[in-house]
C-alpha atoms as a PDB file:
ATOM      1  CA  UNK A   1      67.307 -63.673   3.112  1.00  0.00           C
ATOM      2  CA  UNK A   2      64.873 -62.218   6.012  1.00  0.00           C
ATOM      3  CA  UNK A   3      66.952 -59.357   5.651  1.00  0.00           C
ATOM      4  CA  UNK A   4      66.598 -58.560   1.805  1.00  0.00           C
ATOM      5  CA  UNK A   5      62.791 -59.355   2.335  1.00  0.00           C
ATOM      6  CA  UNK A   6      62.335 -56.729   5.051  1.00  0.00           C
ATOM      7  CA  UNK A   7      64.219 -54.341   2.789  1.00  0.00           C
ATOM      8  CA  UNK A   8      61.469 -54.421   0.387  1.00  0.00           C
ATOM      9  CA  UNK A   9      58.460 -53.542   2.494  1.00  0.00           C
ATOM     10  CA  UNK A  10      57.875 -49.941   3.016  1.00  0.00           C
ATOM     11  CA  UNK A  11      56.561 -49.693   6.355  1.00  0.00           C
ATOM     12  CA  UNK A  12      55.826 -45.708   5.930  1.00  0.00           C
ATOM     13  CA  UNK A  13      57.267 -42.266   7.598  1.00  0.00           C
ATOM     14  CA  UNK A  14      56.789 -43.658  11.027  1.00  0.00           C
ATOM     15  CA  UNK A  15      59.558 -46.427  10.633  1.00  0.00           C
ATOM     16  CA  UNK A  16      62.097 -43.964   9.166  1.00  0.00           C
ATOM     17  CA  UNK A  17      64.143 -42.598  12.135  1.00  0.00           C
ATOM     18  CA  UNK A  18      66.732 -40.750  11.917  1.00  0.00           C
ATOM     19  CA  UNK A  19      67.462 -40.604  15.634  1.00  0.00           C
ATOM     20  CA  UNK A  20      67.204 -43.781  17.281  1.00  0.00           C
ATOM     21  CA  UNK A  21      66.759 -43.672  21.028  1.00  0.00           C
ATOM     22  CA  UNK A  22      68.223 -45.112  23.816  1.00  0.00           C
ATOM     23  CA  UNK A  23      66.959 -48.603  25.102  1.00  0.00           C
ATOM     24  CA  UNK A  24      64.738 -47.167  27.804  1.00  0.00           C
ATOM     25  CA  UNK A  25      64.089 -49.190  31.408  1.00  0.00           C
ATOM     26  CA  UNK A  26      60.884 -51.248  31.659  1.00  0.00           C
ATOM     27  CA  UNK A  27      59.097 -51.453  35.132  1.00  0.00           C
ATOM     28  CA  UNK A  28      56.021 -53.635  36.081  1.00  0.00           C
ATOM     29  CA  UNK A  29      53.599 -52.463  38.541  1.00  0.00           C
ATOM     30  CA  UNK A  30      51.794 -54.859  41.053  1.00  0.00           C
ATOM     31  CA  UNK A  31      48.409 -53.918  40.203  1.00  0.00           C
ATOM     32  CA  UNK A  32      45.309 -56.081  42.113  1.00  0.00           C
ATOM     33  CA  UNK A  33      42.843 -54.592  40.008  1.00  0.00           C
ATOM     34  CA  UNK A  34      41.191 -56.258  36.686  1.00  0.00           C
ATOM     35  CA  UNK A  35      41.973 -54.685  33.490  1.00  0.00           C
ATOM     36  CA  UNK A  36      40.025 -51.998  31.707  1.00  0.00           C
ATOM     37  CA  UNK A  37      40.538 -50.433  28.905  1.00  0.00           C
ATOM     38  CA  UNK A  38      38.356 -47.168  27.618  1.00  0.00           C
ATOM     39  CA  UNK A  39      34.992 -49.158  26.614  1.00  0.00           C
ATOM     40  CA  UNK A  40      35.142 -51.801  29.224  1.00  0.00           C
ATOM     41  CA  UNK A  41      34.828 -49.609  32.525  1.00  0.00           C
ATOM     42  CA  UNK A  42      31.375 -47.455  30.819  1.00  0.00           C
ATOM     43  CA  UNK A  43      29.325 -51.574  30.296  1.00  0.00           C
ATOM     44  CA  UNK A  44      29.480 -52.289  33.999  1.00  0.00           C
ATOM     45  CA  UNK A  45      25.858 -50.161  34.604  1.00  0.00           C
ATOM     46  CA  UNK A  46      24.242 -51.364  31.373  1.00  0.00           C
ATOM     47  CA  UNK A  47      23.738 -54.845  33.677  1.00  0.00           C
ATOM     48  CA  UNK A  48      22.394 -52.949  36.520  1.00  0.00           C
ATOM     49  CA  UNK A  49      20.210 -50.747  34.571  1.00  0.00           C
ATOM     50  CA  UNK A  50      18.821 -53.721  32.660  1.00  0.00           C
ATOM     51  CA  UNK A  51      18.024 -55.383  35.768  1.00  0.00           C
ATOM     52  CA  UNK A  52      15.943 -52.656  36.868  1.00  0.00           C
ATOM     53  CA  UNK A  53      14.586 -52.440  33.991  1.00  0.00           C
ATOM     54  CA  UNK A  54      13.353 -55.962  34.354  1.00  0.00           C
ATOM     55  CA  UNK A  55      12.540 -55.357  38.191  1.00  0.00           C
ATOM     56  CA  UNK A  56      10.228 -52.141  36.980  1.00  0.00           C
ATOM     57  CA  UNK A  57       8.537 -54.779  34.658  1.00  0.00           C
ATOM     58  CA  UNK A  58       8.403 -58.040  36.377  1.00  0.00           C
ATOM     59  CA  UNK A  59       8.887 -56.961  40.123  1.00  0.00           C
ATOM     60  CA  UNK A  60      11.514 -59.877  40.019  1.00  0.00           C
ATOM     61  CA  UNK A  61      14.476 -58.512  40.753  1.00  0.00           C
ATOM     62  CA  UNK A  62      17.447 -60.677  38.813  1.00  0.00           C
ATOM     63  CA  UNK A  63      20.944 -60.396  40.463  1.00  0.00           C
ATOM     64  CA  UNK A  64      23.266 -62.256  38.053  1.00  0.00           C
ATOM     65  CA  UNK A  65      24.065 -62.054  34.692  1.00  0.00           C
ATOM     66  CA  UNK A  66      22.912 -63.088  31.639  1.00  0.00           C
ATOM     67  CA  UNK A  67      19.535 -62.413  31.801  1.00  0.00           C
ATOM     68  CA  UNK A  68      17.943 -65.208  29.954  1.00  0.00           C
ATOM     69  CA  UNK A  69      14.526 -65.700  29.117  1.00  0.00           C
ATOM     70  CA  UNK A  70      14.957 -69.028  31.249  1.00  0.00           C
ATOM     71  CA  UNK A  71      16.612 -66.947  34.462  1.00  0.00           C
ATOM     72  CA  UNK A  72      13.392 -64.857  33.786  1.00  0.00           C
ATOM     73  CA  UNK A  73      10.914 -67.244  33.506  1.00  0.00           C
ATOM     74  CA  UNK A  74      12.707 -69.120  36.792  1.00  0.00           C
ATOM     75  CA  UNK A  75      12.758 -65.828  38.940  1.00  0.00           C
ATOM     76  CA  UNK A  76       8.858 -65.162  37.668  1.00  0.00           C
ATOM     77  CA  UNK A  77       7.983 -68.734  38.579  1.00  0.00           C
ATOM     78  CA  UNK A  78       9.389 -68.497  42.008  1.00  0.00           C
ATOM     79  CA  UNK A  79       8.245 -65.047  42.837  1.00  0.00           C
ATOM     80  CA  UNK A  80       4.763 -66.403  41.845  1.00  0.00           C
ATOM     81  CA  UNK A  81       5.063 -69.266  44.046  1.00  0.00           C
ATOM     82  CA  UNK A  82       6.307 -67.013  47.386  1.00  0.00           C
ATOM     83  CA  UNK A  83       3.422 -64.389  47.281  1.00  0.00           C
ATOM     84  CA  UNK A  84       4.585 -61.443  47.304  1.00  0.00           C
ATOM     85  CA  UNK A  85       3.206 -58.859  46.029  1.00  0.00           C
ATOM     86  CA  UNK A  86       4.329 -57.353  42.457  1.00  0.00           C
ATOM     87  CA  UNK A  87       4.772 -53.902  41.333  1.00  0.00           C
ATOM     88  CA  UNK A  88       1.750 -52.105  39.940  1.00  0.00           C
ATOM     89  CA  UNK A  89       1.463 -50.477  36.329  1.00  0.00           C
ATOM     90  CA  UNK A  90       0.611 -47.336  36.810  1.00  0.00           C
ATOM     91  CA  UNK A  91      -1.350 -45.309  34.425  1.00  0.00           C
ATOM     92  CA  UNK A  92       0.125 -43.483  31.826  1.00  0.00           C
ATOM     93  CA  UNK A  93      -2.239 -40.963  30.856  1.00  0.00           C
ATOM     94  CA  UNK A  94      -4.008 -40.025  34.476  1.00  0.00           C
ATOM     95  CA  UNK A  95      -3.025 -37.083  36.472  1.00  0.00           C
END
């Protein structure tokens, strides 16, 4: 029955060989390393760029991700709190 049912499906030119290969010998390599795939490996600096970004605001510099309005509000209460001094703004428009 599965048989007459897959007959009917046209799975296009790509499933129509007219050579069929050898089976070929699958090898898997010890590999330590987390994977990545083509987008994954180019969001690791967004974090680090959007915690300088908040550092260059705030002068609190957040170290672990997500950066939530209640890590920032935690990290601006504390840096308050220890007296140290912030960044200054400075001026856009002076020379």
């Amino acid at each position: 029955m599965l048989r007459q049912q897959l007959a009917a499906v046209h799975f296009g030119p790509q499933a129509d060989f007219t050579f069929v290969p050898e089976p070929l010998e699958t090898r898997y390599m010890d590999w330590s390393l987390p994977p990545f795939g083509a987008g994954e490996a180019s969001t690791a600096p967004v974090a680090a760029a959007l915690a300088n970004a908040v550092f260059d605001a705030t002068g609190v510099r957040l170290r672990a991700v997500p950066f939530t309005p209640d890590r920032v509000k935690a990290a601006l209460t504390a840096h308050a709190g220890s007296g140290a001094p912030t960044p200054s703004t400075p001026d856009v428009g002076r020379q």
